[in-house]
Structure formats: structure tokens, C-alpha cells
N, C-alpha and C. Protein backbone atom coordinates (compact mmCIF):
# COMPACT_ATOMS: atom_id res chain seq x y z
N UNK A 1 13.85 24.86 13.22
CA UNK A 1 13.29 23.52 13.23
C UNK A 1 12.67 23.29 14.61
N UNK A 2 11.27 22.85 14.72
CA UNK A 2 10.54 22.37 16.02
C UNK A 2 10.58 20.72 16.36
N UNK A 3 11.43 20.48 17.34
CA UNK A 3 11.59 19.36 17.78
C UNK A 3 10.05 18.67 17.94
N UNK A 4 10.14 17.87 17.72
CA UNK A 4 8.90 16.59 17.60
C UNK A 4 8.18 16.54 18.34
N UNK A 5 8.73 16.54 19.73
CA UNK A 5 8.21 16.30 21.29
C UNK A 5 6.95 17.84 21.37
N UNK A 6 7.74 18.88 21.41
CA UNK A 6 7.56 20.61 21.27
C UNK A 6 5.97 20.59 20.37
N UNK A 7 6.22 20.17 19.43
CA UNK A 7 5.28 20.47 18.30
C UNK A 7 4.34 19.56 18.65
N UNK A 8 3.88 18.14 19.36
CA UNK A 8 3.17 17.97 19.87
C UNK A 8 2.12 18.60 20.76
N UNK A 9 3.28 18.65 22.15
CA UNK A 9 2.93 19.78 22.81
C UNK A 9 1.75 20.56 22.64
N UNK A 10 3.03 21.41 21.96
CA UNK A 10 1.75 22.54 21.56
C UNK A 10 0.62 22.49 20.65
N UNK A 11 0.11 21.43 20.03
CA UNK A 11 -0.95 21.04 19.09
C UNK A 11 -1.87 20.98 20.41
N UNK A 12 -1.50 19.77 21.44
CA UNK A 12 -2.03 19.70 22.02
C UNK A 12 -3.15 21.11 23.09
N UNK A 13 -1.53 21.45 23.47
CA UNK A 13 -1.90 22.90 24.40
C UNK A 13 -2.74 24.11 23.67
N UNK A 14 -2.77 23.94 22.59
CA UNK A 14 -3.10 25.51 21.85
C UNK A 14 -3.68 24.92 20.58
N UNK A 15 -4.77 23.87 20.44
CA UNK A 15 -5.10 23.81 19.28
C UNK A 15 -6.44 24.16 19.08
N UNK A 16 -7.18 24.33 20.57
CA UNK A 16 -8.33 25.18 20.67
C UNK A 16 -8.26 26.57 20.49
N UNK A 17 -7.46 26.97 20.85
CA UNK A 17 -6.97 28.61 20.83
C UNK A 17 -6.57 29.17 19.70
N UNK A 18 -5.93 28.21 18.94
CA UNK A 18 -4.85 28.76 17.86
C UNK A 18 -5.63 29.61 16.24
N UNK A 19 -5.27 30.23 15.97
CA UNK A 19 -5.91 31.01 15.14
C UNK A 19 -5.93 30.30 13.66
N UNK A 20 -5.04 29.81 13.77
CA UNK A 20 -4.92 28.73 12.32
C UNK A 20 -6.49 27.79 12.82
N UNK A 21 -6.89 27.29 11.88
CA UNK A 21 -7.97 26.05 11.80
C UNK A 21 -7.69 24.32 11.01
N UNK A 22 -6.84 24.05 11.10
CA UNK A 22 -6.25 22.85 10.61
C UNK A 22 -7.37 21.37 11.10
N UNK A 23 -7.41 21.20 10.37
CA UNK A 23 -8.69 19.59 10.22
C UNK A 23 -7.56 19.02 11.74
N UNK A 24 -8.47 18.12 13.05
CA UNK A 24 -7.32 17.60 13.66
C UNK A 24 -7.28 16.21 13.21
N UNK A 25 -7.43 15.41 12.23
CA UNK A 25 -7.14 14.70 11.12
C UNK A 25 -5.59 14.83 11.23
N UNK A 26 -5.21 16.06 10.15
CA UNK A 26 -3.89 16.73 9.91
C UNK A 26 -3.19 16.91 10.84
N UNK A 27 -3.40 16.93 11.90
CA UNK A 27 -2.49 17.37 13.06
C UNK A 27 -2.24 16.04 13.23
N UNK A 28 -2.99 14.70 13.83
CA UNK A 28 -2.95 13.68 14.02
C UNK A 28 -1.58 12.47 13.12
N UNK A 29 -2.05 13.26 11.43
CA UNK A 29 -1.23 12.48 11.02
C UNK A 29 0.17 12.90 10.67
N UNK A 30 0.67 13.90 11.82
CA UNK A 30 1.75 14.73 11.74
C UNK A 30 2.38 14.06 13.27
N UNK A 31 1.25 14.25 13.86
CA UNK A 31 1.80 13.46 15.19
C UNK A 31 2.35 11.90 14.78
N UNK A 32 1.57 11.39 14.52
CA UNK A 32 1.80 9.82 14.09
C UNK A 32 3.15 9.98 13.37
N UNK A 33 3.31 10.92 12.14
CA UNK A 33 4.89 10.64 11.14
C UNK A 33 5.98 11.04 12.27
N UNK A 34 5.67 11.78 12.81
CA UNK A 34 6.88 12.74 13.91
C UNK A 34 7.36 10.67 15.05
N UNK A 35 6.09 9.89 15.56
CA UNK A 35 6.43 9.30 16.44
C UNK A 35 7.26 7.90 15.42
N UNK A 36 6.58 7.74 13.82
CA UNK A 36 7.58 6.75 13.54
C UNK A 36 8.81 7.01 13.21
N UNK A 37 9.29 8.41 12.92
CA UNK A 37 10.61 9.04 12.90
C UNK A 37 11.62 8.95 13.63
N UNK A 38 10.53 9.36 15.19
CA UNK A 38 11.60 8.92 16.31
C UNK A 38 12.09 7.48 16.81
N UNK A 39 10.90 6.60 16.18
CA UNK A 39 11.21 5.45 16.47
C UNK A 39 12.18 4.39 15.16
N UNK A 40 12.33 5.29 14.08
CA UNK A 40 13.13 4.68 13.39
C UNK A 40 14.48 5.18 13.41
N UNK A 41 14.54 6.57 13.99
CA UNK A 41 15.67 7.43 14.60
C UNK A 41 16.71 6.33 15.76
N UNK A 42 15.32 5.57 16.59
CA UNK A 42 16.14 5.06 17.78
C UNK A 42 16.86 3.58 16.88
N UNK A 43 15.99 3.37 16.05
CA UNK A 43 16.61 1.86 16.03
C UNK A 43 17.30 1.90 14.92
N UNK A 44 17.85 3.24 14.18
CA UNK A 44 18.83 3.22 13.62
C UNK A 44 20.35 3.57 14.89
N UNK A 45 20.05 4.41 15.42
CA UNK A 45 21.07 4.09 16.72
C UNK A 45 21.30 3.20 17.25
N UNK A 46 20.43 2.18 17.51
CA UNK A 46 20.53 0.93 18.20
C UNK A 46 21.62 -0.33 17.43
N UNK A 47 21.52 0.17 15.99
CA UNK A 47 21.64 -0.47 15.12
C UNK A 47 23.86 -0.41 14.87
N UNK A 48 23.77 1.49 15.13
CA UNK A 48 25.12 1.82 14.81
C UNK A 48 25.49 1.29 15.96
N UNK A 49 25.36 1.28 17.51
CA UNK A 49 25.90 1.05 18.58
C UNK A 49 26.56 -0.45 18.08
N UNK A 50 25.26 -1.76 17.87
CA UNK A 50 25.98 -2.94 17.90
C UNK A 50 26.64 -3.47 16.56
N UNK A 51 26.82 -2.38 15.73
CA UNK A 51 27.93 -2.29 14.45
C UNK A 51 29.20 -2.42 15.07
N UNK A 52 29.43 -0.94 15.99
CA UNK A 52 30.44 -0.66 16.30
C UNK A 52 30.76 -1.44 17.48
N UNK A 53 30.08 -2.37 17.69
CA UNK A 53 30.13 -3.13 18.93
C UNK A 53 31.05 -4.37 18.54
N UNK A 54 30.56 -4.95 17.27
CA UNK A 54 31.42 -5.89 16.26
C UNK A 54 32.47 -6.04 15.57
């Protein structure tokens, strides 16, 4: 599994280079699902913290 952050990254770093040819459309809307993931990742944590806070 490629962490979110990583797989950015490297779209970024190597997407001129890379031998694959992917529309950057597709890459874009991989980036975008990866950043609301993490952000629904956090505020489900945010969420258990002030559960267990109660």
C-alpha cells in the first residue's frame, strides 16, 4: 500500500518521466480523493478523541 502523501509525491516528481501515460485529469482526481480521505480520516479522529473525552 502507497501512503497518500508518497503517491503524490511522486506523480508530481516523475510524471514527466514516467513511462506509463495517464491523462493528468486522472492523476488529479486521485490526488483530490487521497486529500478528502485524509481529511475525513482526521475528523473522524477528532471525533473519537472527544467521544472518549465524554
Amino acid at each position: 500500500m502507497i501512503d497518500g502523501e508518497i503517491f503524490m509525491l511522486l506523480n508530481k516528481q516523475n510524471l514527466e518521466d514516467s513511462p506509463f501515460r495517464f491523462p493528468d485529469g486522472f492523476i488529479l482526481l486521485i490526488e483530490d480523493l487521497i486529500k478528502k480521505l485524509k481529511v475525513k480520516k482526521e475528523c473522524t479522529t477528532q471525533m473519537s478523541v472527544l467521544m472518549d473525552f465524554c
